[in-house]
N, C-alpha and C. Protein backbone atom coordinates (compact mmCIF):
# COMPACT_ATOMS: atom_id res chain seq x y z
N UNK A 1 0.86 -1.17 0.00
CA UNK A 1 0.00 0.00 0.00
C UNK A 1 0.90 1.22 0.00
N UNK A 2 0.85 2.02 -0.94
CA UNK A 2 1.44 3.15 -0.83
C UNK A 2 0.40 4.38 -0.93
N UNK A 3 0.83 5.28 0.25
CA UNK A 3 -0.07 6.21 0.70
C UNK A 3 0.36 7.69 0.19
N UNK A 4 1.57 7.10 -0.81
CA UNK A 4 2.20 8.79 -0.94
C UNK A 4 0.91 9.63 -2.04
N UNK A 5 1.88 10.60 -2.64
CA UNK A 5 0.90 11.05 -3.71
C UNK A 5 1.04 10.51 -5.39
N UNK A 6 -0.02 10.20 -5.94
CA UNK A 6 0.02 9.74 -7.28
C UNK A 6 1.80 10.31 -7.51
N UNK A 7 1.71 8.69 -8.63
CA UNK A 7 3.42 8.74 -9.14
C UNK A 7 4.46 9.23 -8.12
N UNK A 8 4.28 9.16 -6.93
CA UNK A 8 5.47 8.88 -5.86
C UNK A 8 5.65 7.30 -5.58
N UNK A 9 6.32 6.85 -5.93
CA UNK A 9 6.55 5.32 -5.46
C UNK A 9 8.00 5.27 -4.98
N UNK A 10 8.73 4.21 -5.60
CA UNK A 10 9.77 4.06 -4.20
C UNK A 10 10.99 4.68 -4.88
N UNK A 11 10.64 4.94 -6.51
CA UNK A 11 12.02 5.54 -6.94
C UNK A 11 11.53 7.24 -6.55
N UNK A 12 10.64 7.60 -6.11
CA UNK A 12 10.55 9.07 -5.93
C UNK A 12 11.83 9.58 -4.47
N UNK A 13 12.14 10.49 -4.65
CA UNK A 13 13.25 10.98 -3.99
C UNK A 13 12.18 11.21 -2.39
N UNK A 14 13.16 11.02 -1.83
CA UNK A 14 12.63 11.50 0.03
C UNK A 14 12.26 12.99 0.00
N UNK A 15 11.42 12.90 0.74
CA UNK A 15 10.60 14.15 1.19
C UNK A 15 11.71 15.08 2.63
N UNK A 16 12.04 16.25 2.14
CA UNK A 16 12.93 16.75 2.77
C UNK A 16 12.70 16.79 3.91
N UNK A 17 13.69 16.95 4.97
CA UNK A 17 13.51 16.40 6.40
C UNK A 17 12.82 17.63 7.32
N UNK A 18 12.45 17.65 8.24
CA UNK A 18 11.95 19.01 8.88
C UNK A 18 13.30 19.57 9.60
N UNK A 19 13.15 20.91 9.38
CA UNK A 19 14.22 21.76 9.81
C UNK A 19 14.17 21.74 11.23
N UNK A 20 15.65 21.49 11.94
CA UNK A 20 15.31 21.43 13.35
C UNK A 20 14.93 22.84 14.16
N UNK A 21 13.95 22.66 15.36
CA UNK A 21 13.38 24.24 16.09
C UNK A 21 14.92 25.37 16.10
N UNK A 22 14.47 26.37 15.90
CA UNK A 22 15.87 27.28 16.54
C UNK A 22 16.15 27.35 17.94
N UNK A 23 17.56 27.60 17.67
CA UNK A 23 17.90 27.29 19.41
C UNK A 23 16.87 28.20 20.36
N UNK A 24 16.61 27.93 21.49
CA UNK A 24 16.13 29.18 22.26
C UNK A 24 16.88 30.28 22.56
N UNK A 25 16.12 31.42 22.49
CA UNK A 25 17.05 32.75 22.87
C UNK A 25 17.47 33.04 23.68
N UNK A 26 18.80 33.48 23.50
CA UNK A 26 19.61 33.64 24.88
C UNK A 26 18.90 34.22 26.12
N UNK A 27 19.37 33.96 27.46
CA UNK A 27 18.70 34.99 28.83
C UNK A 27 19.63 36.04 28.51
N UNK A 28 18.85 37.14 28.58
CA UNK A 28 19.04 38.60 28.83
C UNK A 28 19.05 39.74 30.02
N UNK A 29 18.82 40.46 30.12
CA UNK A 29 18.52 40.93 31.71
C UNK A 29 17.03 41.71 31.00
N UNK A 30 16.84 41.85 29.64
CA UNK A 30 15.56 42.65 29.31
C UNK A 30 14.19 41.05 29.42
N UNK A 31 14.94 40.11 29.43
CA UNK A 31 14.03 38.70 29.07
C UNK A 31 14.17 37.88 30.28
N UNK A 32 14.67 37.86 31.03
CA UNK A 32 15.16 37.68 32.42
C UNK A 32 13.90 37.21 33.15
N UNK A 33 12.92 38.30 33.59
CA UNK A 33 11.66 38.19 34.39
C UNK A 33 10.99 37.03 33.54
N UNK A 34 10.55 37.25 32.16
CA UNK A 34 9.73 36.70 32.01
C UNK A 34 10.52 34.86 31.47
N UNK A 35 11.92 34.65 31.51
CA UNK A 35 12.10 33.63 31.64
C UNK A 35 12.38 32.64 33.10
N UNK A 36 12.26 33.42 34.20
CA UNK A 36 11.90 33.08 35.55
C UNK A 36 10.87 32.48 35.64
N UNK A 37 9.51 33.66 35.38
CA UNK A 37 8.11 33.14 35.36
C UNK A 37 7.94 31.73 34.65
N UNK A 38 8.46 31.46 33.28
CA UNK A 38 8.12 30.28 32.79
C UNK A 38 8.99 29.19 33.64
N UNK A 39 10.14 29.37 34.46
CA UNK A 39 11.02 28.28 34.38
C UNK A 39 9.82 28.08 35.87
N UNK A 40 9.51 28.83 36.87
CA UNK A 40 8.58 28.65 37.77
C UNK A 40 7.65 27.93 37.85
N UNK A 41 6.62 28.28 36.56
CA UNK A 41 5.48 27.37 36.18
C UNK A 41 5.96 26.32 35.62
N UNK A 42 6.69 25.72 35.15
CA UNK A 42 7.50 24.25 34.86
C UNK A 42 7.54 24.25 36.00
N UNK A 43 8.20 24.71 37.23
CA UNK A 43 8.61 23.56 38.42
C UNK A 43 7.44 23.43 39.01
N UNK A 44 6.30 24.41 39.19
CA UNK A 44 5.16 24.41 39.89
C UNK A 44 4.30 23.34 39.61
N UNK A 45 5.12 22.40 38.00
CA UNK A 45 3.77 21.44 37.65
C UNK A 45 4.35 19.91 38.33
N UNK A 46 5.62 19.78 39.02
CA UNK A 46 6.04 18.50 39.47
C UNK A 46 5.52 18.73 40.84
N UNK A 47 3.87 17.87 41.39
CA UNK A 47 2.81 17.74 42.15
C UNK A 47 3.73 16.30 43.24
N UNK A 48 4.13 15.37 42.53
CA UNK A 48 4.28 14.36 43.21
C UNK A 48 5.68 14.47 44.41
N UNK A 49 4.98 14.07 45.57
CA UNK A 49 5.76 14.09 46.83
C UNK A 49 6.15 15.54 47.24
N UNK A 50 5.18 16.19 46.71
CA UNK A 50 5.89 18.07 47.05
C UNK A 50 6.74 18.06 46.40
N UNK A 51 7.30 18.12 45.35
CA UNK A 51 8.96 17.85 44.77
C UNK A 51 9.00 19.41 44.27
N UNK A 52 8.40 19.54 43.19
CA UNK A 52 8.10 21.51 42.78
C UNK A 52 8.42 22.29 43.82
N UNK A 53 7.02 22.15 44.96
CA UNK A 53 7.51 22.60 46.43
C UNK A 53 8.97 23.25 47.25
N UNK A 54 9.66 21.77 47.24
CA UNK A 54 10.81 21.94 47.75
C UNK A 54 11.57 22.44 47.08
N UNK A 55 11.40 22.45 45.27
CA UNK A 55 12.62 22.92 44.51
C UNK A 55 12.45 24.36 44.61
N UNK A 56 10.88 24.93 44.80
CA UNK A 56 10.62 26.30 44.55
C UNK A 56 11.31 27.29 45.91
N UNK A 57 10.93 26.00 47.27
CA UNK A 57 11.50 26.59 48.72
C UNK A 57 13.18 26.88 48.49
N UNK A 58 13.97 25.83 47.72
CA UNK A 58 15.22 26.18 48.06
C UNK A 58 15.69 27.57 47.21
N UNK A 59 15.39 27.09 45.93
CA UNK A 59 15.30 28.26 45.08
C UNK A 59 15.18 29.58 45.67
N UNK A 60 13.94 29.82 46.30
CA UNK A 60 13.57 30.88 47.17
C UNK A 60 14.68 31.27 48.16
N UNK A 61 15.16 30.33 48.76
CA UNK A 61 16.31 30.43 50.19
C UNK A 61 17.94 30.85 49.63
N UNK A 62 18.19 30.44 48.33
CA UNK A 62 19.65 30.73 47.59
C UNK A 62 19.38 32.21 47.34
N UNK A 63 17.56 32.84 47.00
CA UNK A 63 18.34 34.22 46.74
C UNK A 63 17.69 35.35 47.67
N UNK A 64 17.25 34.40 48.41
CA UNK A 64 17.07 35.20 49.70
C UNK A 64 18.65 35.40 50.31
N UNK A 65 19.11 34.44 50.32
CA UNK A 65 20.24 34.55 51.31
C UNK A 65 21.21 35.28 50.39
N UNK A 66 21.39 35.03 49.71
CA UNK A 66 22.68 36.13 48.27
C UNK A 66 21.96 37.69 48.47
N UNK A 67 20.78 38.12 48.54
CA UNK A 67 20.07 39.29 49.08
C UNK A 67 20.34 39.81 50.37
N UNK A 68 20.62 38.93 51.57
CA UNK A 68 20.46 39.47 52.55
C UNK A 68 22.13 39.20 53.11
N UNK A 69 23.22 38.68 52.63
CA UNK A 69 24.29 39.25 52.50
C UNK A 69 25.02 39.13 51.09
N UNK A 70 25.29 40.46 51.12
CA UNK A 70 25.47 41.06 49.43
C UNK A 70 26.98 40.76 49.05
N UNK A 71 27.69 40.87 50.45
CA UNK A 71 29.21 40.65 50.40
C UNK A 71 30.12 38.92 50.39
N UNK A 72 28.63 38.32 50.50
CA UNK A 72 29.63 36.70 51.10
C UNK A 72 29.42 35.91 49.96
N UNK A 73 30.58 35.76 49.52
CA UNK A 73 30.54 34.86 47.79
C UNK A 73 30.16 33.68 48.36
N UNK A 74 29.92 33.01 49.38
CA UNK A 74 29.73 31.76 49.60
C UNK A 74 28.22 31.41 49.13
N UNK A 75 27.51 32.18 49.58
CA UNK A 75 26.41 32.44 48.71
C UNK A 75 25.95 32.53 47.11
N UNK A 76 27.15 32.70 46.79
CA UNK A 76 26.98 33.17 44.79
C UNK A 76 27.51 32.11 44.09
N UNK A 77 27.38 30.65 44.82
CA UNK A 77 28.05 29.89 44.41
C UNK A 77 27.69 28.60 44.82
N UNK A 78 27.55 27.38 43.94
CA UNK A 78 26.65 26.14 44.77
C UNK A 78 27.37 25.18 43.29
N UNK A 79 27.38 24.07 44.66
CA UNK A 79 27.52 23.14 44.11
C UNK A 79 27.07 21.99 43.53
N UNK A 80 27.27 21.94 41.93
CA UNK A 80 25.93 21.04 41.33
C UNK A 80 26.42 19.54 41.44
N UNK A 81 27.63 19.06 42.45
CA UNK A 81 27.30 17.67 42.56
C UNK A 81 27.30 17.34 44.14
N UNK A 82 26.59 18.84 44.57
CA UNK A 82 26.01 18.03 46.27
C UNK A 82 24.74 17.49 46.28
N UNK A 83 24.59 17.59 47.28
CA UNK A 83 22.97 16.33 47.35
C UNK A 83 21.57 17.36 47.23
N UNK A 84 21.98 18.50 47.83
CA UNK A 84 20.67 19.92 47.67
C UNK A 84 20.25 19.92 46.17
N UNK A 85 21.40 20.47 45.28
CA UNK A 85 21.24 20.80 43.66
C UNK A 85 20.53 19.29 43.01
N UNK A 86 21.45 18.16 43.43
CA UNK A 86 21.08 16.70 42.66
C UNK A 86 19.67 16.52 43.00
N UNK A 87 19.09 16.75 44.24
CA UNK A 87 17.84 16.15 44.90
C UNK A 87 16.78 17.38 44.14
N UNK A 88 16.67 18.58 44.54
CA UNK A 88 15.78 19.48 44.05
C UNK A 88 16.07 20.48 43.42
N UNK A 89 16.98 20.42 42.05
CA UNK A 89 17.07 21.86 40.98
C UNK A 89 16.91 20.78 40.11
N UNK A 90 18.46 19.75 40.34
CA UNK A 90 18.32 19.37 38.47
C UNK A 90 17.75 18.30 37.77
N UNK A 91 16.69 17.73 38.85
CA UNK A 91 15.91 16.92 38.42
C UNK A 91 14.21 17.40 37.45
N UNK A 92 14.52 18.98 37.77
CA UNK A 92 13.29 19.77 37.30
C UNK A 92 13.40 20.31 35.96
N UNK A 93 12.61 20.40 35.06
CA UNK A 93 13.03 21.22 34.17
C UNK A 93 12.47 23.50 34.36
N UNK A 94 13.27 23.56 34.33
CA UNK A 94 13.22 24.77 35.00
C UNK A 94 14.60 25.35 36.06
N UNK A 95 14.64 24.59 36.54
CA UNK A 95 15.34 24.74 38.05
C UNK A 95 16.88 25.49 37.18
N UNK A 96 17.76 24.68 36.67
CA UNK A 96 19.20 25.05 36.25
C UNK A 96 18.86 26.51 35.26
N UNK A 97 18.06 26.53 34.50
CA UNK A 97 17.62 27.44 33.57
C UNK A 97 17.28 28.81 34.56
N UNK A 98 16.47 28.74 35.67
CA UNK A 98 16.29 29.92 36.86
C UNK A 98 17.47 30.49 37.16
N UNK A 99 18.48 29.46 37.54
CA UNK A 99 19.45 29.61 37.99
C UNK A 99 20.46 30.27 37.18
N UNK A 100 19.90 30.10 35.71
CA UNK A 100 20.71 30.94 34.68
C UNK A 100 20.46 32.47 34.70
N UNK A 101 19.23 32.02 34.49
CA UNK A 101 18.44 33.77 34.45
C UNK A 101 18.87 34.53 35.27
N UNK A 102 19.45 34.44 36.78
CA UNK A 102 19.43 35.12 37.92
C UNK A 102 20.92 35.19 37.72
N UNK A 103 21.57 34.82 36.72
CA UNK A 103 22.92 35.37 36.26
C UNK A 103 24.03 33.88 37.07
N UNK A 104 23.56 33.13 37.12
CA UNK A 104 24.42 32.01 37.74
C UNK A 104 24.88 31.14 36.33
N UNK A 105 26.09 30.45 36.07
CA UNK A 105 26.82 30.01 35.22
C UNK A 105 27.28 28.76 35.49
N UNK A 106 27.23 27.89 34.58
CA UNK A 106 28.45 26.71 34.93
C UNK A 106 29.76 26.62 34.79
N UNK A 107 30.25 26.12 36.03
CA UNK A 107 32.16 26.61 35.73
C UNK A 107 32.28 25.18 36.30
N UNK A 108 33.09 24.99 35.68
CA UNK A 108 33.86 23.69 35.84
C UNK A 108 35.10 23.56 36.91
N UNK A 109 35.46 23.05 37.84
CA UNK A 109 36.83 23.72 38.58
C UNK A 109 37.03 22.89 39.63
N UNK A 110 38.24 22.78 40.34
CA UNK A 110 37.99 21.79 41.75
C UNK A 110 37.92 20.54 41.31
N UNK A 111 38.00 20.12 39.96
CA UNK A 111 37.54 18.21 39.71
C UNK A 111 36.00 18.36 40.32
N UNK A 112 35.15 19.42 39.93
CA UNK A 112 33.47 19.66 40.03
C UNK A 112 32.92 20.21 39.85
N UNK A 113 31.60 20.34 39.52
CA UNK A 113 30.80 21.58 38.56
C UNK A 113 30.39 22.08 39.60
N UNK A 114 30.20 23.44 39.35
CA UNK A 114 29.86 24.24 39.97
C UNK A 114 29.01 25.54 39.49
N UNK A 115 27.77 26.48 40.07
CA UNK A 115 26.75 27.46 39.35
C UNK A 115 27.60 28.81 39.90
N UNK A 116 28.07 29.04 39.33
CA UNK A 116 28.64 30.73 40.10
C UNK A 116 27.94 32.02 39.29
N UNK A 117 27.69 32.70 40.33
CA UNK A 117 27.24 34.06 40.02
C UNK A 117 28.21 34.94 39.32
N UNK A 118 27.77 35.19 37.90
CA UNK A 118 28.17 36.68 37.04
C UNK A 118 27.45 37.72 36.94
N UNK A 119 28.20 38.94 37.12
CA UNK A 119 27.46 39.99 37.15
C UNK A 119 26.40 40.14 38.04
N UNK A 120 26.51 40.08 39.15
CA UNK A 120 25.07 40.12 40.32
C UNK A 120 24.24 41.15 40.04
N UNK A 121 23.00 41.27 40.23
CA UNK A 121 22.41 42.23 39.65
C UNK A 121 21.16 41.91 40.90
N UNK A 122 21.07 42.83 41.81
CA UNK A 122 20.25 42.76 43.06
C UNK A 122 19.03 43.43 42.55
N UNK A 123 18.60 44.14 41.61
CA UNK A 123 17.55 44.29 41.04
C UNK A 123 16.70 42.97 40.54
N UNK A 124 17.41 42.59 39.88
CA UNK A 124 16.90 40.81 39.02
C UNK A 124 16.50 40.25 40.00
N UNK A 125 17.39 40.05 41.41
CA UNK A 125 17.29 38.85 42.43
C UNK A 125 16.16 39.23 42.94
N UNK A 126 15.84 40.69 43.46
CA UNK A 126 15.18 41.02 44.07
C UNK A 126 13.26 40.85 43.42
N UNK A 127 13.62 41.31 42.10
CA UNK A 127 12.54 40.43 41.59
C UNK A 127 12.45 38.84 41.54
N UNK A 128 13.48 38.15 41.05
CA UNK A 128 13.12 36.87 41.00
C UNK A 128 12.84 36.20 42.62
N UNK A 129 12.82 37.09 43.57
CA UNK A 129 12.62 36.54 44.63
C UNK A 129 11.01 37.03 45.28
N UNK A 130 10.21 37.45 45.06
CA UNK A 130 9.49 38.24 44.45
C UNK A 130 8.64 36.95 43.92
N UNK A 131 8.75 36.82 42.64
CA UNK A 131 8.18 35.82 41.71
C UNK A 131 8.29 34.53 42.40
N UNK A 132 9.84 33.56 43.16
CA UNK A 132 9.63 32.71 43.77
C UNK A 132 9.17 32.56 45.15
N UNK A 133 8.66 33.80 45.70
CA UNK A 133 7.75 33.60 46.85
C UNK A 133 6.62 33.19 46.39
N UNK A 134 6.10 34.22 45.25
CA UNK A 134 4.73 33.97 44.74
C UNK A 134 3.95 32.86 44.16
N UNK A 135 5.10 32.23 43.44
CA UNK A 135 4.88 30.95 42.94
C UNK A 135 4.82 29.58 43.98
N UNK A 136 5.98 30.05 45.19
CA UNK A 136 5.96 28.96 46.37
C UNK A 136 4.36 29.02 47.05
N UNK A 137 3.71 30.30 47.03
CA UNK A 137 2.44 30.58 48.17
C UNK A 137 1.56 29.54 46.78
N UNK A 138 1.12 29.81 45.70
CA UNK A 138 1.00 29.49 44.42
C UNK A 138 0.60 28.01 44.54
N UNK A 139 1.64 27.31 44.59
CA UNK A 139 2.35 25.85 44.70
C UNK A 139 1.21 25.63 45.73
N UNK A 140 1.03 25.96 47.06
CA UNK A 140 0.98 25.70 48.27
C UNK A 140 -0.67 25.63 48.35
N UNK A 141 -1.30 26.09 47.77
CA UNK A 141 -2.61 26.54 47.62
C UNK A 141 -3.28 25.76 46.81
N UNK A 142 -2.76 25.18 45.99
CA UNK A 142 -2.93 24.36 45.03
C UNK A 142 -3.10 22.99 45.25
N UNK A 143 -2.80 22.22 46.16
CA UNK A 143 -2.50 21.05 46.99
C UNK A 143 -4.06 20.50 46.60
């Protein structure tokens, strides 16, 4: 059975392939907010065992605490092969991508990956913290 169109049979040439999506557009600081909001509502939809929940609480607590001391790099900096990041960011889709937006990077170093803060920008945080309260109360209500 051939389903193609009249006089396509098997010597007819292949039907050109679909062009793959374009990459997504870079984070910006003008695209910033509204790529928070989406990476949010992705984590807000993982329901099972509170998991969203907890990723949205820690989320919330990394830039609370980088906010409320502005000077301690220990804060601007986390490690993506401890058990916090493995258990509730990068199992989400959203979570590493937030973490982009809010100006955090992957650096490689130490024999371990690591998210370090470029360019801090306490305006951004201060919104994206802001948005991940809202989305945690959000989350919570929703149950």
């Amino acid at each position: 059975v051939d389903y193609g169109p009249e006089g396509a049979g098997e010597n007819a040439a292949p039907a050109a392939a679909a062009a793959p999506p374009p990459p997504p557009a870079p984070i910006t600081r003008a695209n910033a907010p509204a790529v928070i909001d989406q990476c949010i509502s992705s984590i807000q939809q993982y329901r099972a065992g509170g998991d969203g929940g907890k990723a949205l609480d820690l989320l919330t607590k990394i830039v609370q605490k980088m906010l409320e001391n502005p000077g301690e790099t220990k804060f601007e900096r986390l490690n993506m092969d401890g058990k916090a990041y493995k258990s509730k960011i990068k199992p989400f889709i959203g979570g590493l991508k937030l973490m982009q937006a809010i100006g955090f990077e992957k650096v490689s170093e130490d024999g371990g990956n690591h998210l370090v803060m470029q360019g801090r920008d306490d305006e951004l945080l201060g919104v994206a913290l802001g948005k991940l309260q809202d989305g945690l109360r959000v989350y919570k209500t929703r149950r």
